[in-house]
Protein backbone atom coordinates (compact mmCIF):
# COMPACT_ATOMS: atom_id res chain seq x y z
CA UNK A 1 -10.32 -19.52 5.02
CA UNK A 2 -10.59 -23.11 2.76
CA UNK A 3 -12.34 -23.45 -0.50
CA UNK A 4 -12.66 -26.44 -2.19
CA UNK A 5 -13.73 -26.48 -5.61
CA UNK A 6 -14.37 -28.87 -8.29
CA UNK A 7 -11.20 -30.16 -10.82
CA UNK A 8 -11.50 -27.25 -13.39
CA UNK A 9 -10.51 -25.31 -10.39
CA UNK A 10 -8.24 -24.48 -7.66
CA UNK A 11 -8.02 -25.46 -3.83
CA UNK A 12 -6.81 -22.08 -1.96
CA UNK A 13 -6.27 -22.11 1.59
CA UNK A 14 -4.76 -19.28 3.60
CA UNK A 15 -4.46 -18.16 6.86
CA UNK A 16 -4.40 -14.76 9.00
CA UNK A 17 -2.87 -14.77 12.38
CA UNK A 18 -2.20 -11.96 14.92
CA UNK A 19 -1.37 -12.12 17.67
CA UNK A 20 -2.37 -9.50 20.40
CA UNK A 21 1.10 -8.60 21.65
CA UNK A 22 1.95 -7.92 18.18
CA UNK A 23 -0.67 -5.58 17.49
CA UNK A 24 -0.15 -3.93 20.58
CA UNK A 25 3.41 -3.71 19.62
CA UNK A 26 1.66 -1.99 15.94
CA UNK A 27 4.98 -4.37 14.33
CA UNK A 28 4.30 -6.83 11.74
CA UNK A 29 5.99 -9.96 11.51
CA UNK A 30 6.55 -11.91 8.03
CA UNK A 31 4.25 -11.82 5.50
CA UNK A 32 4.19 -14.91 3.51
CA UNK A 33 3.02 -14.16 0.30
CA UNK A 34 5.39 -14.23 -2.35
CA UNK A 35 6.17 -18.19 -2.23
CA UNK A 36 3.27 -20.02 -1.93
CA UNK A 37 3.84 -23.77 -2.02
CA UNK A 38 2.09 -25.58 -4.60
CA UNK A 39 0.98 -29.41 -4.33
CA UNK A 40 -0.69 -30.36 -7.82
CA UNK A 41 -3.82 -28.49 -7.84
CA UNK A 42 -3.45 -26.76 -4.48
CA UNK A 43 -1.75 -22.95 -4.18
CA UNK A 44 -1.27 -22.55 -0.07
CA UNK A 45 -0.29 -19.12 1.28
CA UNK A 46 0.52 -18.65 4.69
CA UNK A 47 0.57 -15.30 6.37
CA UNK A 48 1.85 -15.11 9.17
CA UNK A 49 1.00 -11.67 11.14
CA UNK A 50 -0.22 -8.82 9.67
CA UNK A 51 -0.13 -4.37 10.57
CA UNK A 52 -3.66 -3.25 11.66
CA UNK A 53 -4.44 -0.75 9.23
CA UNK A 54 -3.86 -3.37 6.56
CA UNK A 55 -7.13 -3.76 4.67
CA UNK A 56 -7.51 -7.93 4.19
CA UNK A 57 -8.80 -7.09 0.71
CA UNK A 58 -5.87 -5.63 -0.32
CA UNK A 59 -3.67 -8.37 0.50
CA UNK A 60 -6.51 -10.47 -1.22
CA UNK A 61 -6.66 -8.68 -4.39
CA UNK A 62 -2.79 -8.86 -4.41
CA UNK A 63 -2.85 -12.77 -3.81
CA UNK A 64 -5.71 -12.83 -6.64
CA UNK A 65 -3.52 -10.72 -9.30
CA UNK A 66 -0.40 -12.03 -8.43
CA UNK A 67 -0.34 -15.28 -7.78
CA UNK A 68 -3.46 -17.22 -8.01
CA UNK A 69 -4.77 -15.83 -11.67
CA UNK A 70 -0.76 -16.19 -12.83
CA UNK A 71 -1.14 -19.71 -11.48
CA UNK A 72 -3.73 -20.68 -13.60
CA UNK A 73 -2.57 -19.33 -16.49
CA UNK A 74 0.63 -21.22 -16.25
CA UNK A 75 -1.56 -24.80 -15.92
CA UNK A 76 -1.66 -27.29 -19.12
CA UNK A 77 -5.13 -29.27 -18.25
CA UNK A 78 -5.69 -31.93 -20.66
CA UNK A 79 -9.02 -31.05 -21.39
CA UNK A 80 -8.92 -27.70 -24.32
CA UNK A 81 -12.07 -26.70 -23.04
CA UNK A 82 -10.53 -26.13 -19.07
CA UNK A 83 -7.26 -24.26 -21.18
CA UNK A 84 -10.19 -21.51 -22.38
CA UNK A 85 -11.89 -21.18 -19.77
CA UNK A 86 -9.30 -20.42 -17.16
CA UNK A 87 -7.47 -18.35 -19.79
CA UNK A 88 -10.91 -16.39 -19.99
CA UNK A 89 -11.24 -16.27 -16.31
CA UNK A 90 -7.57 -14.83 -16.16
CA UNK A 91 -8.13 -11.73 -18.75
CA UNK A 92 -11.13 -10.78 -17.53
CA UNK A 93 -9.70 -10.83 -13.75
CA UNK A 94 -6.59 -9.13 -14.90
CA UNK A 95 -9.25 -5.90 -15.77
CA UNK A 96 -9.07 -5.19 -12.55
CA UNK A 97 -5.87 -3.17 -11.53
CA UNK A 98 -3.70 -1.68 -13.84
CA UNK A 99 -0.14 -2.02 -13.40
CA UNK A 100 0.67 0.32 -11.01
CA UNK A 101 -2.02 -0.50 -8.58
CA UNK A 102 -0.33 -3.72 -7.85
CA UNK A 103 3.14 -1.83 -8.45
CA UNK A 104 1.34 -0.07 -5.11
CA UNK A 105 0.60 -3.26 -3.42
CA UNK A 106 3.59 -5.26 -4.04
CA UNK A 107 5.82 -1.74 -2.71
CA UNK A 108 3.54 -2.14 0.40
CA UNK A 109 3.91 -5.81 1.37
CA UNK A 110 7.71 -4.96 1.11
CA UNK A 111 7.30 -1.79 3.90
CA UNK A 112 5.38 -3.88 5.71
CA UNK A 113 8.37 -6.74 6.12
CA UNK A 114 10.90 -3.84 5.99
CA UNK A 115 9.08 -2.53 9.21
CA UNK A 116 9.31 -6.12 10.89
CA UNK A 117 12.85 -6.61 10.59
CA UNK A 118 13.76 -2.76 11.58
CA UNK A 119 11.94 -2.97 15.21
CA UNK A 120 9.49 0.29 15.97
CA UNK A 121 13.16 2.69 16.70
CA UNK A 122 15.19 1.64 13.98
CA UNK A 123 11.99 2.09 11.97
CA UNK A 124 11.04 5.80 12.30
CA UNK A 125 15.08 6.64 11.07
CA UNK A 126 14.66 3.85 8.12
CA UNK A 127 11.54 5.87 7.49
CA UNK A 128 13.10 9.39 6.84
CA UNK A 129 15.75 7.61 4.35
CA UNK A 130 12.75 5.62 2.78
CA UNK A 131 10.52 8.63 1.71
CA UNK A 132 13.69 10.52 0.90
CA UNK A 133 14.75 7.51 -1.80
CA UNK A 134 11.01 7.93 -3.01
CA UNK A 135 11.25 11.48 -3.61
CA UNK A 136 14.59 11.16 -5.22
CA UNK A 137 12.79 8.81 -7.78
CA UNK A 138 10.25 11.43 -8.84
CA UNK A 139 10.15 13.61 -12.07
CA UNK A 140 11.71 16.83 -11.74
CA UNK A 141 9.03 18.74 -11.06
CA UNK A 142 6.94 16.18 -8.58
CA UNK A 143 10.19 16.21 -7.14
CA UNK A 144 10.67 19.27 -5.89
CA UNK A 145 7.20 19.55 -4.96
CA UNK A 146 7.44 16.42 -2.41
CA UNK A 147 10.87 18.23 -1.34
CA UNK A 148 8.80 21.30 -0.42
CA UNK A 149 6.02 19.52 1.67
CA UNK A 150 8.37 16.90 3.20
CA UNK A 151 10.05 20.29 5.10
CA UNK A 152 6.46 21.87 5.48
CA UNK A 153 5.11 18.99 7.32
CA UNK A 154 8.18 18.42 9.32
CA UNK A 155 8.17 21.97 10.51
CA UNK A 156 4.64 21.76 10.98
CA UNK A 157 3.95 18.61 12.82
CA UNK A 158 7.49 17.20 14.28
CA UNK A 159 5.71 14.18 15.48
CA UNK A 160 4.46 13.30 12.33
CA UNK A 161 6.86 10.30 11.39
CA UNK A 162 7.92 10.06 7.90
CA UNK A 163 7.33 6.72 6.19
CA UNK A 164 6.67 4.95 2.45
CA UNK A 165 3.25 4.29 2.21
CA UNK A 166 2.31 1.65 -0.82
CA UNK A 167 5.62 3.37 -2.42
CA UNK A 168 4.35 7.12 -1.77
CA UNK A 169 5.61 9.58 1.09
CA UNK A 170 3.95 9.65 4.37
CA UNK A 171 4.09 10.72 7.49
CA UNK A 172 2.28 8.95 10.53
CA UNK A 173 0.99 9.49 13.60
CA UNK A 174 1.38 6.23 16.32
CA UNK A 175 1.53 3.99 13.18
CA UNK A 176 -1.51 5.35 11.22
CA UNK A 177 -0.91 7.36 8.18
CA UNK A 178 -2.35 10.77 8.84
CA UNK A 179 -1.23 12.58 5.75
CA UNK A 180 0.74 11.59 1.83
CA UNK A 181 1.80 13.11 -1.18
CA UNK A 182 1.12 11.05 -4.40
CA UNK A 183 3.13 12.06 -7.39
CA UNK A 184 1.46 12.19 -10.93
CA UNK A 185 3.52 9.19 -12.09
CA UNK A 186 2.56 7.15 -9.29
CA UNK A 187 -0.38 6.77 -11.16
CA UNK A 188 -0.01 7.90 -14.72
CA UNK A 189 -2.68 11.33 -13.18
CA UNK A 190 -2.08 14.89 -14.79
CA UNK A 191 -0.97 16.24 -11.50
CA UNK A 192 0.05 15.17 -8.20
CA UNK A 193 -2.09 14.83 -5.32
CA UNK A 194 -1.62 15.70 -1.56
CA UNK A 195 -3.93 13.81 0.74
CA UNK A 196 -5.08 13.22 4.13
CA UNK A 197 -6.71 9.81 5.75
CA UNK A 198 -9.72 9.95 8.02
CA UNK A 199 -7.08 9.83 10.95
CA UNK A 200 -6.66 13.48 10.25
CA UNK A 201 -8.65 16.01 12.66
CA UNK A 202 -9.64 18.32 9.79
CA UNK A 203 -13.82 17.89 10.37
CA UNK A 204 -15.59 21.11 9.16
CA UNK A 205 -19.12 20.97 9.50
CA UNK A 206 -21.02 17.49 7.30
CA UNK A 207 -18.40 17.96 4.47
CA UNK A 208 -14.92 19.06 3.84
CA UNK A 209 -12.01 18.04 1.84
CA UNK A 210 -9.48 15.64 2.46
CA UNK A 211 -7.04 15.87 -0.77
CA UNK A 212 -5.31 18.50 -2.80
CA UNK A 213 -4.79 18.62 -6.69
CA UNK A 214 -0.89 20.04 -7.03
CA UNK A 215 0.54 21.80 -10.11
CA UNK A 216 2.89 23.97 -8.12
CA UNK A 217 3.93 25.21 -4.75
CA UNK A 218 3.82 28.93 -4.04
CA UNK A 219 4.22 29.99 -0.58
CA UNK A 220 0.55 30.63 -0.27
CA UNK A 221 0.24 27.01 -0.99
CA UNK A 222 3.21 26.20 1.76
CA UNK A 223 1.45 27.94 4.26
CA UNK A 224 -2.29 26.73 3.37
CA UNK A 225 -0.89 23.04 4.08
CA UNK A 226 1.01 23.96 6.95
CA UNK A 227 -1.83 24.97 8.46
CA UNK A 228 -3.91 21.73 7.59
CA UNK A 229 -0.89 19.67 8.86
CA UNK A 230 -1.26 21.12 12.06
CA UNK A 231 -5.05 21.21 12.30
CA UNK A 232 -5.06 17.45 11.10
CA UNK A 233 -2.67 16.64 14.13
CA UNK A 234 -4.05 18.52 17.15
């Protein structure tokens, strides 16, 4: 993609590239996004392959929060009138995710590199450690929640692979997230959430549910998701 815009403005170009073996391979090579050259009024970011169930918006709206709206904030234009009206553009952009959201994004363009340099082996054990950390992170009672399903899902679905997932436990099946567990800090909610993606086989007639409020874990609970676990896997 190139834009070219007039001198109140910027000049972005960037580039997506992947290659088939790669996405065969479902690895991910470097993301370049977090130095983006800059030549006067031009902000370049390169990226160089990217995982397929990476949504190109999201990587856009993290370039957008991150480093282009930043950008212009940080320029000294001669003109006052240019000063307002990009510090205008850059408070009314900035609306649009809180903090955490790009906390989220930010976390995920790290798993993705972290994936790239571990190879797909070395990457299922890095995985296990990864959503361990995570959970080790949590508030008390989150905590022991996530502690609770990570064994429930284990023992349900063993080839479920555990992974971070834009910072949250995850577990995967052939790459694609089937199933998570998002704790209530994650995103400032009143309780945590477990959810499933539409890779999970849990269709039930036109309409059925694919996350869980969580205040506690009883074993009725245990053995409600254990059950969906395995449903959303067979």
């Amino acid at each position: 993609m190139s834009t070219a815009v007039n001198r109140n403005e910027f000049h972005l170009h960037f580039g997506f590239v992947a290659p088939e073996h790669v996405l065969d391979a479902n690895t991910v090579g470097d993301v370049g996004l977090v130095r983006p050259r800059r030549a006067g009024d031009v902000v370049e970011v390169h990226i160089s392959t990217i995982e397929r169930d990476v949504e190109p918006v999201e990587l856009f709206s993290w370039l957008w929060q991150d480093v282009i709206i930043p950008a212009m904030a940080e320029r000294k234009p001669a003109e006052k009138g240019m000063h307002r009206s990009a510090t205008r553009t850059s408070r009314k952009a900035s609306k649009g995710f809180t903090d955490e959201e790009r906390a989220a994004m930010k976390e995920h363009v790290q798993e993705l590199k972290a994936a790239a340099r571990r190879g797909p082996r070395v990457h299922e054990a890095g995985g296990e450690r990864d959503v361990l950390a995570k959970i080790a992170e949590m508030p008390e009672r989150d905590r022991a929640m996530a502690e609770r399903l990570h064994a429930v899902i284990r023992a349900a679905a063993p080839a479920l692979s555990p992974k971070t997932w834009y910072g949250m436990p995850a577990y995967a099946k052939d790459g694609n997230v089937v199933c998570f567990f998002q704790s209530g800090q994650k995103f400032k909610t009143r309780y945590a959430t477990f959810g499933f993606s539409d890779k999970a086989n849990l269709d039930e007639g036109a309409m059925w549910p694919t996350a869980f409020a969580l205040k506690a874990l009883t074993s009725a609970e245990e053995a409600r998701i254990g059950a969906l676990v395995k449903k959303a896997v067979s």
